[in-house]
Protein backbone atom coordinates (compact mmCIF):
# COMPACT_ATOMS: atom_id res chain seq x y z
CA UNK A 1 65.96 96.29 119.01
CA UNK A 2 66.78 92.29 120.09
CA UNK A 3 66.40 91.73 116.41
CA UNK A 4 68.93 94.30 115.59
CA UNK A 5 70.68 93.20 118.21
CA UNK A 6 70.62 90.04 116.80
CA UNK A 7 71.69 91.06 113.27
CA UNK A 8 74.86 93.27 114.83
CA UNK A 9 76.12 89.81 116.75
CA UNK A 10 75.68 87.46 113.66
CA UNK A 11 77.28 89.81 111.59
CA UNK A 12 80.30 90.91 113.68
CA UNK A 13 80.87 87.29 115.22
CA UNK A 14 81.19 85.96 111.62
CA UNK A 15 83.39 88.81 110.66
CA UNK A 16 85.38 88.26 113.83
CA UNK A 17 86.17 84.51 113.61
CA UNK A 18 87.35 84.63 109.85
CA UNK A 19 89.61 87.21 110.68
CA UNK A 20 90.64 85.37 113.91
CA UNK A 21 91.14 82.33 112.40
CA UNK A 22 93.45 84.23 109.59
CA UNK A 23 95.65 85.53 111.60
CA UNK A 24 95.68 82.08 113.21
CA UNK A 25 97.08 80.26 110.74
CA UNK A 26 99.66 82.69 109.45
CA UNK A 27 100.85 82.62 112.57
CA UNK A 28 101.03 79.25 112.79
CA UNK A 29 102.55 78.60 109.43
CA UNK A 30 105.54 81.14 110.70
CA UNK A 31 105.83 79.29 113.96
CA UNK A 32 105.91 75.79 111.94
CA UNK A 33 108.55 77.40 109.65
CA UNK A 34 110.66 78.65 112.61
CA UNK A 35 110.47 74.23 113.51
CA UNK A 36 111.67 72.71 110.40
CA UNK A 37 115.28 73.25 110.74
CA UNK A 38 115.02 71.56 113.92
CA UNK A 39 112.73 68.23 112.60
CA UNK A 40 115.22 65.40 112.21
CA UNK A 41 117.24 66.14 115.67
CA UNK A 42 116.70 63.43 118.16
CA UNK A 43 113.49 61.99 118.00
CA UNK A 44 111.68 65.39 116.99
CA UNK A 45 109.78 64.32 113.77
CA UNK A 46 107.15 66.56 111.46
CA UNK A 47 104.03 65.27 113.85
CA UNK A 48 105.79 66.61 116.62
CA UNK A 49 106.36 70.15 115.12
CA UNK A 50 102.63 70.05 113.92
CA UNK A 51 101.62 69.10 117.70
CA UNK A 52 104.07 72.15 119.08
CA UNK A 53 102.61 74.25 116.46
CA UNK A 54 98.94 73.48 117.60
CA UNK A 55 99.76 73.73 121.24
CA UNK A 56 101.44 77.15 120.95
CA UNK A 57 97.69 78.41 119.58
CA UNK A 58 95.91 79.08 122.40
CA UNK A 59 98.77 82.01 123.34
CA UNK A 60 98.38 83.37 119.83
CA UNK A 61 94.22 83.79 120.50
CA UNK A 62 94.70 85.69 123.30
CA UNK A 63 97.35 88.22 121.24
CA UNK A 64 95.41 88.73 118.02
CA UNK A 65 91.72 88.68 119.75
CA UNK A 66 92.07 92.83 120.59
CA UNK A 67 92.65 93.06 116.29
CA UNK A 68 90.35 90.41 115.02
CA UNK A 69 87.77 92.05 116.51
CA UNK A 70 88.74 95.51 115.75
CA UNK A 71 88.99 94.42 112.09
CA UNK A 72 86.11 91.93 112.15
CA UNK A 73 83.74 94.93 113.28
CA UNK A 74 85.03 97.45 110.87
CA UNK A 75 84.36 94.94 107.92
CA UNK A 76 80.66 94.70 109.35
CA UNK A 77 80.31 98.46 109.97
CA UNK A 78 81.66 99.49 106.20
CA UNK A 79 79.43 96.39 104.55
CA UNK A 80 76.61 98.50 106.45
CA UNK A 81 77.53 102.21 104.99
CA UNK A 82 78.07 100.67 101.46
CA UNK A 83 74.59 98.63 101.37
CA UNK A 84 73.15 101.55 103.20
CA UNK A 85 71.65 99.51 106.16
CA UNK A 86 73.21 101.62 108.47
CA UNK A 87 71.78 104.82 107.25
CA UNK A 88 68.18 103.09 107.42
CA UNK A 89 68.72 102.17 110.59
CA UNK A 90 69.51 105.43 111.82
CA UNK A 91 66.22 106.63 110.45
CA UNK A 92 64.90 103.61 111.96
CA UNK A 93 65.69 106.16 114.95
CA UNK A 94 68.57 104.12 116.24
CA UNK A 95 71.18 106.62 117.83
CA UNK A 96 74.92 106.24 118.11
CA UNK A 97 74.65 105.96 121.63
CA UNK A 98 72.33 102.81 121.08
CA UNK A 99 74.80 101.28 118.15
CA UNK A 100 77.72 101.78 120.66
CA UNK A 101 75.70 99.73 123.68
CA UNK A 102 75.29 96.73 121.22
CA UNK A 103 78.80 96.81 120.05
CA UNK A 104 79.96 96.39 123.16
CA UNK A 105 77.02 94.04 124.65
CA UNK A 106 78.63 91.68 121.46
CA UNK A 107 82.29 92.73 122.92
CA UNK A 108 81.50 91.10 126.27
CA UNK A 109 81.79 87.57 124.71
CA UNK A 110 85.02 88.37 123.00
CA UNK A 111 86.10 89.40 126.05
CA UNK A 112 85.18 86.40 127.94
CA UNK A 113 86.60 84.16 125.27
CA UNK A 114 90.26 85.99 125.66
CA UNK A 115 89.78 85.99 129.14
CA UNK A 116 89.08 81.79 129.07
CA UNK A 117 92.41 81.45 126.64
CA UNK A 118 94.42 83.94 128.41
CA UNK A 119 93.92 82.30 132.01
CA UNK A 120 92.90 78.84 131.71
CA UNK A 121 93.88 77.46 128.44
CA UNK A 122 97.06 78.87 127.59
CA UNK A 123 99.21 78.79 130.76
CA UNK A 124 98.54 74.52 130.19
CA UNK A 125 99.02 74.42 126.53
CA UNK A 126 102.22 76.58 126.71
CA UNK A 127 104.26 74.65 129.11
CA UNK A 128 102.83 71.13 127.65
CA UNK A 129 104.20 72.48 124.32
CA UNK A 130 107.77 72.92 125.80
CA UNK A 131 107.23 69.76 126.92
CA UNK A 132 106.35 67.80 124.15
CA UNK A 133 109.24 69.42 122.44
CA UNK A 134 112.23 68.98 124.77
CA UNK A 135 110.47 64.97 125.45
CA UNK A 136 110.85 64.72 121.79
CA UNK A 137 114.45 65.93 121.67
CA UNK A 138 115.51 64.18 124.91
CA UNK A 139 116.68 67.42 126.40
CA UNK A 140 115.86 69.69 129.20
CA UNK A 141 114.83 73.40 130.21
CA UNK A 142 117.73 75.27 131.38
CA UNK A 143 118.70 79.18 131.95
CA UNK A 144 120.17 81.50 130.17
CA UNK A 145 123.16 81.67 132.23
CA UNK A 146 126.07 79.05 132.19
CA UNK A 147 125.37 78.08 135.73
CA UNK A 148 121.95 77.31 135.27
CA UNK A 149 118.81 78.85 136.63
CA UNK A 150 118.83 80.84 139.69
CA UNK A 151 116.26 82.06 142.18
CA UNK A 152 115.93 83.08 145.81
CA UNK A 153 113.89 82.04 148.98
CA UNK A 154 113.60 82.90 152.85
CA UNK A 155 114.28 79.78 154.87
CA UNK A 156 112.18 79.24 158.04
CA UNK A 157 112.49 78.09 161.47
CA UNK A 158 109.14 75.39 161.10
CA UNK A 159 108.68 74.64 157.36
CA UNK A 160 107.24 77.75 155.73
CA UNK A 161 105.40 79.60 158.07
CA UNK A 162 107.62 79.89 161.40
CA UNK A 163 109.86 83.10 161.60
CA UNK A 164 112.72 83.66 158.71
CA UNK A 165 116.03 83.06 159.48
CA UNK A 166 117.92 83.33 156.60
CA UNK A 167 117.52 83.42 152.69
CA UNK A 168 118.50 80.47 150.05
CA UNK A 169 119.92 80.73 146.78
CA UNK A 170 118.50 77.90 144.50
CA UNK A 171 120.66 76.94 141.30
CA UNK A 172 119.69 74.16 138.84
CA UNK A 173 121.66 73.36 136.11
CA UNK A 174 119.17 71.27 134.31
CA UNK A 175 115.26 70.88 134.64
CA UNK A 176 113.91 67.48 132.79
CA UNK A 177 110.38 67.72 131.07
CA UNK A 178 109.18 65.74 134.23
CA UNK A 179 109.66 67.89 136.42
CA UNK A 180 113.18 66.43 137.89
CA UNK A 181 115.76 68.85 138.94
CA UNK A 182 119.65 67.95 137.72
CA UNK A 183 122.60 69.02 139.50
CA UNK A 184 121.08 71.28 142.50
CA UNK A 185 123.39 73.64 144.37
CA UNK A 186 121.93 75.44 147.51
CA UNK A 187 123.78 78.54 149.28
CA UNK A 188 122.11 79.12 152.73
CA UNK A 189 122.87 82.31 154.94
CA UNK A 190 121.97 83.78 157.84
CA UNK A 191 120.19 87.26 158.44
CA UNK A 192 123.34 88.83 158.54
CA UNK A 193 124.01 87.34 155.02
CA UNK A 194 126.61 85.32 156.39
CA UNK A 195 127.07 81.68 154.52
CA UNK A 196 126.29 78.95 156.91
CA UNK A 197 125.85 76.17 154.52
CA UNK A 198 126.84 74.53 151.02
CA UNK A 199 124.62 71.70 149.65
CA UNK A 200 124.95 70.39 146.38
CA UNK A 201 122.76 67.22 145.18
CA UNK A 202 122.85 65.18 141.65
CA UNK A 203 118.75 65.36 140.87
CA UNK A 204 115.78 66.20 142.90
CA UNK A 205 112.16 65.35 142.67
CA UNK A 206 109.15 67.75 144.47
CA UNK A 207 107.05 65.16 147.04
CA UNK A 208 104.25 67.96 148.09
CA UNK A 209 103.58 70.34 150.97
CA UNK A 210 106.65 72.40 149.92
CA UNK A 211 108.92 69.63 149.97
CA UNK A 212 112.27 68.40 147.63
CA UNK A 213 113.78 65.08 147.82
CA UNK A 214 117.34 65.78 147.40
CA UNK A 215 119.46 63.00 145.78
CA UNK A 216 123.15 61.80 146.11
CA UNK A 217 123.47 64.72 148.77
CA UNK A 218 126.79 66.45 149.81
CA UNK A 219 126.07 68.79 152.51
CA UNK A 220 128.86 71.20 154.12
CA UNK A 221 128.18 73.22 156.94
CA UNK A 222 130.30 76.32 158.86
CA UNK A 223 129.39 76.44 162.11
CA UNK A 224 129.68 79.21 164.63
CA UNK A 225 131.81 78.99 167.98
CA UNK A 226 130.08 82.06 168.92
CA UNK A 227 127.46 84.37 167.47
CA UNK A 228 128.24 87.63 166.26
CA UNK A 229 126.14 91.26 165.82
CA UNK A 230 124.57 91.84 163.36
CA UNK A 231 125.85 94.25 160.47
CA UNK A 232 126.41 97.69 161.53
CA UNK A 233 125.32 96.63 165.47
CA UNK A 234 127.92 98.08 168.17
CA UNK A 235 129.94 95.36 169.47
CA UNK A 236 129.62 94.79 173.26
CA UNK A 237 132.03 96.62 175.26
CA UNK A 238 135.67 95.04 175.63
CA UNK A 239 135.25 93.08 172.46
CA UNK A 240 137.18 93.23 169.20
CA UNK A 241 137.34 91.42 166.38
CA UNK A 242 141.13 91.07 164.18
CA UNK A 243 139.91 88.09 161.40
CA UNK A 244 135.99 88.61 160.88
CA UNK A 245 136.35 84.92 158.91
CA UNK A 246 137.99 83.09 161.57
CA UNK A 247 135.28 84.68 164.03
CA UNK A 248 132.58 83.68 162.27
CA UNK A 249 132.99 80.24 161.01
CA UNK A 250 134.89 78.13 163.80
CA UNK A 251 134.60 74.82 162.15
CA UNK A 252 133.54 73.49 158.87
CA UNK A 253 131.83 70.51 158.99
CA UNK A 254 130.58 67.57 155.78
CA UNK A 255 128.04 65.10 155.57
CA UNK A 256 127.20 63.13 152.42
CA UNK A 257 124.05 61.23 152.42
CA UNK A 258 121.93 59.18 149.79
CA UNK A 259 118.25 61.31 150.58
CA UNK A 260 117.87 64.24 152.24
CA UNK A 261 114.01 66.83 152.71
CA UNK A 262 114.34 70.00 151.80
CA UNK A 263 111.15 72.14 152.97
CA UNK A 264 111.36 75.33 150.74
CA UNK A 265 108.99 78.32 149.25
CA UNK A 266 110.24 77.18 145.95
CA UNK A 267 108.12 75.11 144.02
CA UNK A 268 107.66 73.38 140.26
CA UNK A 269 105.23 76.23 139.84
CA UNK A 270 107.35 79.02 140.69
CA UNK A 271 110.44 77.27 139.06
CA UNK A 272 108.12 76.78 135.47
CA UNK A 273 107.39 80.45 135.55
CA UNK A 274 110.50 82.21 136.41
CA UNK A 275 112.19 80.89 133.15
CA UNK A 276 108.96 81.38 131.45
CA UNK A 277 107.27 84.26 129.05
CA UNK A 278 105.51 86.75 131.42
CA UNK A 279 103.26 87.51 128.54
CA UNK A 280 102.53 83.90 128.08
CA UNK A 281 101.62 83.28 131.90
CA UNK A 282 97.99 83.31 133.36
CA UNK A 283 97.63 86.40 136.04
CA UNK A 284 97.13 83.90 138.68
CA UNK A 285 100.62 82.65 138.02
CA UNK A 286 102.03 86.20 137.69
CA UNK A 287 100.70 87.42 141.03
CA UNK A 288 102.36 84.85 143.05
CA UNK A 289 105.80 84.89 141.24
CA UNK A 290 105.59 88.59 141.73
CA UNK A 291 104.55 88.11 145.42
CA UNK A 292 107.65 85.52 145.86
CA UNK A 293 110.32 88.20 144.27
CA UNK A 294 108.36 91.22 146.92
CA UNK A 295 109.10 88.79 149.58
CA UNK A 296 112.68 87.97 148.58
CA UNK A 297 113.26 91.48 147.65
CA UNK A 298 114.18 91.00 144.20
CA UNK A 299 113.22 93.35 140.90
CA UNK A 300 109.39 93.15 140.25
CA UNK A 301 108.33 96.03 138.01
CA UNK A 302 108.31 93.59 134.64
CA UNK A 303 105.84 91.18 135.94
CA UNK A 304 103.36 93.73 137.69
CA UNK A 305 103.11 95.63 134.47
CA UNK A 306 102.99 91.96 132.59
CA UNK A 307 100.09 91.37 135.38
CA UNK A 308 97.49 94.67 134.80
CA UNK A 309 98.24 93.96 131.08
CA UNK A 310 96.80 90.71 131.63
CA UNK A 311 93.55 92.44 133.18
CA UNK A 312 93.84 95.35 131.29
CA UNK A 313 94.09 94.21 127.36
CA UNK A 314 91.07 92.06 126.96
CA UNK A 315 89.53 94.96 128.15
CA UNK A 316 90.83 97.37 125.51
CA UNK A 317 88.61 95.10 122.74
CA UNK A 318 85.45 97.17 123.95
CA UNK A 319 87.61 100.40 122.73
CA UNK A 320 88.58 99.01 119.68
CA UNK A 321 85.38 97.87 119.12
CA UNK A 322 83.84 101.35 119.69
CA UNK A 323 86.96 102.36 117.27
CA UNK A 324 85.01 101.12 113.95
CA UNK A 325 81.93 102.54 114.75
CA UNK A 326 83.01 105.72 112.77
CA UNK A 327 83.35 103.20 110.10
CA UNK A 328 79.75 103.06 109.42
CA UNK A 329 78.72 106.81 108.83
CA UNK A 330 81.49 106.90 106.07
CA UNK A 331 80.00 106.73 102.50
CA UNK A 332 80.97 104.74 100.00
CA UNK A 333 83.05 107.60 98.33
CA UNK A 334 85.02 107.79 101.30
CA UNK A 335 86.70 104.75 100.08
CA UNK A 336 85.72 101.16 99.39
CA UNK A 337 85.92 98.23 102.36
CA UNK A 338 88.92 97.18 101.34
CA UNK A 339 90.63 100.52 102.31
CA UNK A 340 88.68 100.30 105.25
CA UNK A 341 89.97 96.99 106.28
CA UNK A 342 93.65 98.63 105.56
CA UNK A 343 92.92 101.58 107.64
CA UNK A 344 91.95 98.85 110.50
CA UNK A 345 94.83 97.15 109.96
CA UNK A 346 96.99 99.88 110.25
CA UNK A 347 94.95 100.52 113.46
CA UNK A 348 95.48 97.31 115.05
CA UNK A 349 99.09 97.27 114.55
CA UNK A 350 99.09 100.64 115.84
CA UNK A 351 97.69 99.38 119.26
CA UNK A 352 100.08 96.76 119.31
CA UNK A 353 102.96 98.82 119.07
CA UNK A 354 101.85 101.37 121.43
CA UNK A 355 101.36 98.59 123.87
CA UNK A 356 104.97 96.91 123.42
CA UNK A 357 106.21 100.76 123.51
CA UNK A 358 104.44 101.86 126.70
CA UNK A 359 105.90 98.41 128.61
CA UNK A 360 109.55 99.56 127.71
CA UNK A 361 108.87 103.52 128.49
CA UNK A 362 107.10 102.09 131.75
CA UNK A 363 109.83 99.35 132.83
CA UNK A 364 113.15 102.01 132.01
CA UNK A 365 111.24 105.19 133.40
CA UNK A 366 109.66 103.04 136.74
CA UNK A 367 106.00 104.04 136.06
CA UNK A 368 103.61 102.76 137.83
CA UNK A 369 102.45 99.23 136.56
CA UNK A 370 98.60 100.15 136.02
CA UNK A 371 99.18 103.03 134.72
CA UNK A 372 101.75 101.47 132.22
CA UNK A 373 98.97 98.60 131.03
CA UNK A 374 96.22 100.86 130.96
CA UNK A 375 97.92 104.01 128.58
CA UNK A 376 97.78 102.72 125.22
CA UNK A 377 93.61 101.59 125.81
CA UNK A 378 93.16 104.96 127.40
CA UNK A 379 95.06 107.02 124.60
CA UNK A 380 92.58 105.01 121.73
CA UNK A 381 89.60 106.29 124.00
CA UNK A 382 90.33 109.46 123.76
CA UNK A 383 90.86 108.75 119.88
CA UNK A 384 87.66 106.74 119.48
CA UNK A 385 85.31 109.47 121.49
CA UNK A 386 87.21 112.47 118.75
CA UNK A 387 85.82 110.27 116.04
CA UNK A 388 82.39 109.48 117.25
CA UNK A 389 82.05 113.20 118.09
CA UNK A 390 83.63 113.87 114.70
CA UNK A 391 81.04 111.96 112.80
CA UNK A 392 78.42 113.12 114.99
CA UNK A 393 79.02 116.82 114.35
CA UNK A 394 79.42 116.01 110.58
């Protein structure tokens, strides 16, 4: 059996890689042809679309891995029914059970290798790409929104462990390929959500240990003659209060200095990734964004089902794997390879779809997260068993 073993790898890597490296480039000569019109702006030339282009691969590997090697091992499995090989290895007394242990002994390396792009290789290439590109135009990464990017933080009494006492809106209008932050505006409150300070800065630069170095610094502070209840609290008795503003903020107070440290949870890291892809991010990086929007109570369903995906959809190469086993008890007059290669196409696109589909049903009907990554792999189970009992029984 190590020499069929042998034979099934061979064959199926071979298969695999062509098919891989296939998709590879059409997807590559679509992402270079979504460049050109921009070649020529700035200081972005051919060499650096080529660069982006080749940069942006990685990503791709880990998306088409799941249907190379669905298609790879259904081109391997039909060459085996046409030239027979398969049947004489059945007669050889090699069981179905014993085909579908090597498949998936040769769909452990697969696995591995999306694994290795998915979480190591990728979430550097990705963000070097975006780099290379905006260095080459001269420009920088911002938001969506007019105002910039935006994201949230607890502020705490000693640096970033002591007890929170009040939450931080961060807004950046501009982030430079370096790393630099352009026109910074913070928004601090207290627990009770009430705005105690303004600070607005022209650039800032991240020194380590959690900390910015804020730039050209205006800072504005409302200060507090007395403090108040909190929300909803019963006032102490005797006391009322006619202007809840003039209560509240007693004095307003402004500062401008060159430098100031700003000790924050917000880092480059969490910055990068909360304008980035989900599906492009490792699942390290996904599990602490999604830990930092839990802690400031923000929306988190879209990157825990983006996480289990991550875990989840190398995974689902085994099934598809075991999906073109059927492939091999077919007879020639069941259709030539070609049609079989259609069929797996058709199969692999299938998966695909079901997999962008279930993310959409998941995130608008607020299933849970694992159970939204793992439906689509579980659903071609089910299909892949009815076909090996199918071709078993017939």
């Amino acid at each position: 059996m190590k020499i069929l073993q042998r034979y099934f790898a061979v064959n199926i890597t071979q298969a695999v890689v062509f098919v891989l490296v296939a998709f590879l480039a059409l997807i590559a000569f679509m992402d270079l042809a979504q460049e050109l019109p921009s070649v020529g702006k700035g200081n972005y030339m051919i060499q650096h679309a080529f660069l982006y282009v080749l940069l942006l691969v990685p990503g791709h590997v880990y998306e088409v891995m799941p249907v190379a090697a669905l298609i790879g091992t259904i081109y391997t499995m039909a060459q085996f029914a046409q030239s027979s090989e398969f049947t004489i290895m059945r007669a050889s007394s090699m069981s179905t059970r014993m085909a579908a242990s090597m498949l998936c002994k040769i769909g452990i390396v697969f696995v591995a290798v999306t694994f290795l792009f998915g979480e190591l290789i990728t979430p550097r290439s990705t963000p070097l790409a975006e780099r290379v590109k905006l260095a080459a135009k001269g420009g920088t990464v911002s938001a969506e929104f007019r105002s910039g990017m935006w994201t949230k933080d607890i502020v705490h009494a000693e640096g970033v462990k002591g007890p929170a006492i009040g939450s931080r809106f961060f807004n950046v209008r501009q982030i430079k390929p370096d790393g630099q932050l352009i026109d910074v505006k913070l928004y601090e409150f207290d627990t009770g959500m009430r705005m105690r300070s303004l600070i607005t800065a022209a650039s800032a630069t991240y020194d380590g240990s959690n900390t910015w170095q804020l730039r050209e610094v205006t800072e504005t502070r409302f200060n507090n003659s007395r403090v108040l209840p909190e929300p909803g609290a019963p006032l102490p008795p005797g006391t009322s209060i006619q202007s809840t503003y003039g209560q509240e903020t007693s004095s307003v107070s402004t500062r401008r200095v060159p430098t100031l440290d700003l000790v924050s949870e917000i880092t480059p890291k969490i910055l990068s990734v909360s304008h980035s892809d989900p599906d492009r991010m490792s699942a390290n990086e996904l599990a602490v964004y999604t830990r930092h929007l839990a802690e400031n109570r923000q929306e988190t369903e879209r990157f825990k089902i983006a996480f289990w995906k991550k875990l989840v959809d190398p995974l689902a190469i085994f099934v598809l794997m075991l999906l073109a086993l059927p492939f091999a008890y077919l007879h020639t007059r069941s259709g030539g390879i070609s049609l079989k290669i259609f069929i797996g196409i058709m199969i692999g696109v299938s998966f695909i779809l079901m997999n962008s589909l279930f993310s959409h049903l998941g995130l608008l009907s607020t299933w849970p997260a694992f159970l939204t990554a793992v439906a689509p792999s579980l659903l071609f189970l089910l299909l892949t068993i009815g076909a090996l009992w199918w071709v078993e029984r017939h």
